[in-house]
Protein backbone atom coordinates (compact mmCIF):
# COMPACT_ATOMS: atom_id res chain seq x y z
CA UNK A 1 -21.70 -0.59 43.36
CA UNK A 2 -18.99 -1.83 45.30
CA UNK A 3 -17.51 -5.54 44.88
CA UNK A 4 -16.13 -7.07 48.16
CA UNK A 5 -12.98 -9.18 46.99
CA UNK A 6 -10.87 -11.31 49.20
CA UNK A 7 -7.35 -10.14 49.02
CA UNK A 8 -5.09 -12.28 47.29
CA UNK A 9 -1.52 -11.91 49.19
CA UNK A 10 1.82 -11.93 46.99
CA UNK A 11 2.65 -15.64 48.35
CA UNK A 12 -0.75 -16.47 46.93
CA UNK A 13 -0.07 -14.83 43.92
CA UNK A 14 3.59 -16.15 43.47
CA UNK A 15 2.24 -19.91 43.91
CA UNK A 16 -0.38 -18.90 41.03
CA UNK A 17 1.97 -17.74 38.87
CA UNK A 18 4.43 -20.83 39.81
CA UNK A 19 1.54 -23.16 38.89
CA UNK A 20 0.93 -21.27 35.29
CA UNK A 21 4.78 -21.49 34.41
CA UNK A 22 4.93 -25.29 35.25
CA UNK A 23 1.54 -26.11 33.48
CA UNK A 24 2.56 -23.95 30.48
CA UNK A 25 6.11 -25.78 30.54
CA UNK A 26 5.03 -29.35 30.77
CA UNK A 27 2.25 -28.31 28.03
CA UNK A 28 5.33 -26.76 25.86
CA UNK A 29 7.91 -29.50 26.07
CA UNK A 30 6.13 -32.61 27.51
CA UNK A 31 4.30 -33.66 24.72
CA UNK A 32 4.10 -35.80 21.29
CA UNK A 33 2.58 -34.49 18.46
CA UNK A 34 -0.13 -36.78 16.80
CA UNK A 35 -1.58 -35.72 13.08
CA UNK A 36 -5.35 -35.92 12.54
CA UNK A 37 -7.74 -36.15 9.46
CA UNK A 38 -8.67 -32.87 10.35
CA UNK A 39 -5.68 -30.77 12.44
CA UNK A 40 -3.49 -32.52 14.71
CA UNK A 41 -3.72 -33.71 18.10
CA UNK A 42 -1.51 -33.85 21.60
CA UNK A 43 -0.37 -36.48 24.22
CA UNK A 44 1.31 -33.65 26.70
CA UNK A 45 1.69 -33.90 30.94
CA UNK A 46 0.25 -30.19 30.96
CA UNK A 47 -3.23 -31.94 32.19
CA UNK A 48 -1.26 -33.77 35.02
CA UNK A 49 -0.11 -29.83 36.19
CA UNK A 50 -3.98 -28.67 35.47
CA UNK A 51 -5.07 -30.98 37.88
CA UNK A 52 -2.29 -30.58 40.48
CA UNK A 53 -3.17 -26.93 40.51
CA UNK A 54 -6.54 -27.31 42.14
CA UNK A 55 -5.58 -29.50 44.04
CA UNK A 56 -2.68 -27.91 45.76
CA UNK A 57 -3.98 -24.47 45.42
CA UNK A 58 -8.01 -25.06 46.11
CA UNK A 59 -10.55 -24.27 43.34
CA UNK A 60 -10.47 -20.53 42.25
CA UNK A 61 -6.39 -20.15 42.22
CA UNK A 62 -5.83 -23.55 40.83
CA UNK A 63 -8.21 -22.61 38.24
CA UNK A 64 -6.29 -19.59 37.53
CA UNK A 65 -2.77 -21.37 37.30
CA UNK A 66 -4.02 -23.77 35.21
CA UNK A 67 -6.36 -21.52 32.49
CA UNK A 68 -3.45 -18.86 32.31
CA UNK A 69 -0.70 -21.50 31.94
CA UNK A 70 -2.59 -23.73 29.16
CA UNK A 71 -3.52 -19.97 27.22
CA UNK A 72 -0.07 -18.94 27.26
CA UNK A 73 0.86 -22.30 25.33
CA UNK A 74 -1.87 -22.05 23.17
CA UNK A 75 -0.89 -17.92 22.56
CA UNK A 76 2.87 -19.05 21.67
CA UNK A 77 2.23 -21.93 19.80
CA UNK A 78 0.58 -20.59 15.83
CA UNK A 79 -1.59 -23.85 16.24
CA UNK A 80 -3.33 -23.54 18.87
CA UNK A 81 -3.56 -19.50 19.06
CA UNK A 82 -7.40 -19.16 18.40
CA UNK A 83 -8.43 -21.74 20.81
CA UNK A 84 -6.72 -19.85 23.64
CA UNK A 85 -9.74 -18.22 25.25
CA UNK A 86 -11.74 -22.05 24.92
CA UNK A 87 -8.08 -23.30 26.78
CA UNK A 88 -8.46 -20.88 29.44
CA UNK A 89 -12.13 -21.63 30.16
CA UNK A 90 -12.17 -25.43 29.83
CA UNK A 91 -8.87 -25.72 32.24
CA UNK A 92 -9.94 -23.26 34.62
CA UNK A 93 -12.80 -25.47 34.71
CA UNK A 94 -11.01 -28.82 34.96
CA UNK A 95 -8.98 -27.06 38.09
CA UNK A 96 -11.46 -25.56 39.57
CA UNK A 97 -13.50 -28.79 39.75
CA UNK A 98 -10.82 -30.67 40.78
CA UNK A 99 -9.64 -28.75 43.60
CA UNK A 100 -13.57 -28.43 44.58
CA UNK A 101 -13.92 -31.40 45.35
CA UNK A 102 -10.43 -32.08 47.17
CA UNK A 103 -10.81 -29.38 49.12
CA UNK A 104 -14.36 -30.83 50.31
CA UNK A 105 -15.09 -32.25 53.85
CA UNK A 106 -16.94 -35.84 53.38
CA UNK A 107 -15.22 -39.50 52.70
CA UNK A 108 -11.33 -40.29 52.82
CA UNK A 109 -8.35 -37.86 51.79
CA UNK A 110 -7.26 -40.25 48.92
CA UNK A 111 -10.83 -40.70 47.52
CA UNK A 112 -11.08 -36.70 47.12
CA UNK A 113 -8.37 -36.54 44.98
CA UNK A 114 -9.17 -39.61 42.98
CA UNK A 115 -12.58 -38.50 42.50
CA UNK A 116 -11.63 -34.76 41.93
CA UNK A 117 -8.95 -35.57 39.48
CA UNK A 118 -11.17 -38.01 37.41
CA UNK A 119 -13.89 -35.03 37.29
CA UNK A 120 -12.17 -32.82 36.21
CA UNK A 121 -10.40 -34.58 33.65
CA UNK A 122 -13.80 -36.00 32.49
CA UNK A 123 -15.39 -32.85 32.43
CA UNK A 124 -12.21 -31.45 30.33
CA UNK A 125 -12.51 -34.11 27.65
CA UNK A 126 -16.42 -33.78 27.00
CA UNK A 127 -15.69 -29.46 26.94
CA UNK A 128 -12.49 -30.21 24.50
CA UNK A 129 -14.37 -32.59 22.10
CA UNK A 130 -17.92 -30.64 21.95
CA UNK A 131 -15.54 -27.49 21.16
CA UNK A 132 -14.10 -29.50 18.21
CA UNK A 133 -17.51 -31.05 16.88
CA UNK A 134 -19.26 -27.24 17.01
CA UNK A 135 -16.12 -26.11 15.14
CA UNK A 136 -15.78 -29.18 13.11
CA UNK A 137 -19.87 -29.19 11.83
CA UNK A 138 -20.83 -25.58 12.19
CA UNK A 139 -18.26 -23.12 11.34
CA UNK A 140 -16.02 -25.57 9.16
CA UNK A 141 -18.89 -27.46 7.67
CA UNK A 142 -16.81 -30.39 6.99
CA UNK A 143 -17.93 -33.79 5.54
CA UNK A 144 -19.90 -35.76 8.67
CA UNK A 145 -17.04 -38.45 8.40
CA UNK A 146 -14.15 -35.88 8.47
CA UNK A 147 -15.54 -35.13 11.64
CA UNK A 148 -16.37 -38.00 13.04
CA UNK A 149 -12.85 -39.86 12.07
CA UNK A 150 -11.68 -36.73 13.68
CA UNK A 151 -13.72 -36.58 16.75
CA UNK A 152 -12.88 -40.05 17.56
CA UNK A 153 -8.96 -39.90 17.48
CA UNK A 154 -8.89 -36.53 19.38
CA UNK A 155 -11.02 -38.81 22.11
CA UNK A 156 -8.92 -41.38 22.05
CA UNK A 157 -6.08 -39.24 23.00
CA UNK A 158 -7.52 -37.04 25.21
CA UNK A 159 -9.18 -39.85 27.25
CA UNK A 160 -5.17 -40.84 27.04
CA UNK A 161 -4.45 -37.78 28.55
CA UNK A 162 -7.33 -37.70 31.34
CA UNK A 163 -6.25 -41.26 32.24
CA UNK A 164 -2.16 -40.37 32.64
CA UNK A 165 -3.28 -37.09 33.99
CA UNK A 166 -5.39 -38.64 37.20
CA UNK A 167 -2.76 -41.51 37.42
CA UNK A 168 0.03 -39.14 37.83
CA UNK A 169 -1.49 -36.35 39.66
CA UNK A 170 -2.92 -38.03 42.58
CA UNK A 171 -0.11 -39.55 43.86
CA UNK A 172 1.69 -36.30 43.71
CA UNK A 173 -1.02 -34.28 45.07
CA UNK A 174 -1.14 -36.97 47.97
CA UNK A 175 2.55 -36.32 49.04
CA UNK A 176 2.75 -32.37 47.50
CA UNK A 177 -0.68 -31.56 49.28
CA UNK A 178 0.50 -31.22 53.18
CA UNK A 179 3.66 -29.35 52.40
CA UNK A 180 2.03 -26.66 50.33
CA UNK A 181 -0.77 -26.21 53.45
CA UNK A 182 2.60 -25.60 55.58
CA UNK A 183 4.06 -23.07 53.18
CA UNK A 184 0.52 -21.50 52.96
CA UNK A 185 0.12 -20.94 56.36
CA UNK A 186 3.83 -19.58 57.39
């Protein structure tokens, strides 16, 4: 059986591979640590780079840049290292949805973004903290207030994160947005 694959051309592959190195280097060094009952937890910008990805590069590639960027932390960081094919999956996800809906026809420019960014953030947040409370209950069988003490500061700063994330990345995907389309098209 054959597949029928649009070819991907090198620019489109350099501006995927771009997109990874800058979402795996504000995920690396823009961030503060915060210790949990159970673990620790992250304010980082590598969300705000996530979303910019599917924005500026549409759904499929942006969800590429930002899964592979956000597993290559997770692979070089001892910490995170197991949860690198759940990173993948849920950012790919978070791109992907993002840049869905930006890339979509109906209402204003500036509402696609805001409402792509804040659904893919959202749908980031509820993937992240189901992950932990599976992990938390099933496989670690932890006390129920471990993991709820737990559940609730990892919220706390990943809603943190969603918020800065769609604050910051809008704006720049407003002004970024019409110069990538001109480099894409040269």
């Amino acid at each position: 059986m054959v597949i029928f694959m649009k070819k991907i051309s090198v620019s489109e592959m350099t501006q995927v591979g771009l997109m990874a190195a800058l979402v795996y280097t504000a995920s690396a060094f823009l961030q503060i640590s915060i210790p949990t009952a159970v673990g620790s937890t992250r304010l980082h910008m590598g969300n705000v780079l996530c979303l910019l990805s599917g924005m500026l590069l549409g759904p499929l590639q942006g969800g590429f840049a930002a899964g592979i960027g956000s597993m290559f932390f997770d692979l070089t960081n001892p910490a995170y290292i197991t949860s690198a094919p759940f990173t993948f999956a849920f950012k790919f996800v978070m791109a992907w949805l993002c840049g869905k809906i930006v890339s979509g026809n109906g209402g204003q420019r500036k509402w696609r973004y805001v409402l792509g960014s804040a659904a893919g953030a959202f749908v980031y947040v509820l993937l992240y903290l189901l992950k932990n409370f599976i992990e938390y209950t099933l496989l670690l069988k932890l006390p129920a207030e471990a993991v709820m003490l737990t559940i609730a500061q990892k919220a706390a700063v990943s809603c943190t994160n969603a918020v800065t994330a769609c604050l910051v990345a809008v704006p720049l995907g407003l002004a970024l947005g019409p110069v990538v389309e001109k480099v894409r098209h040269l």
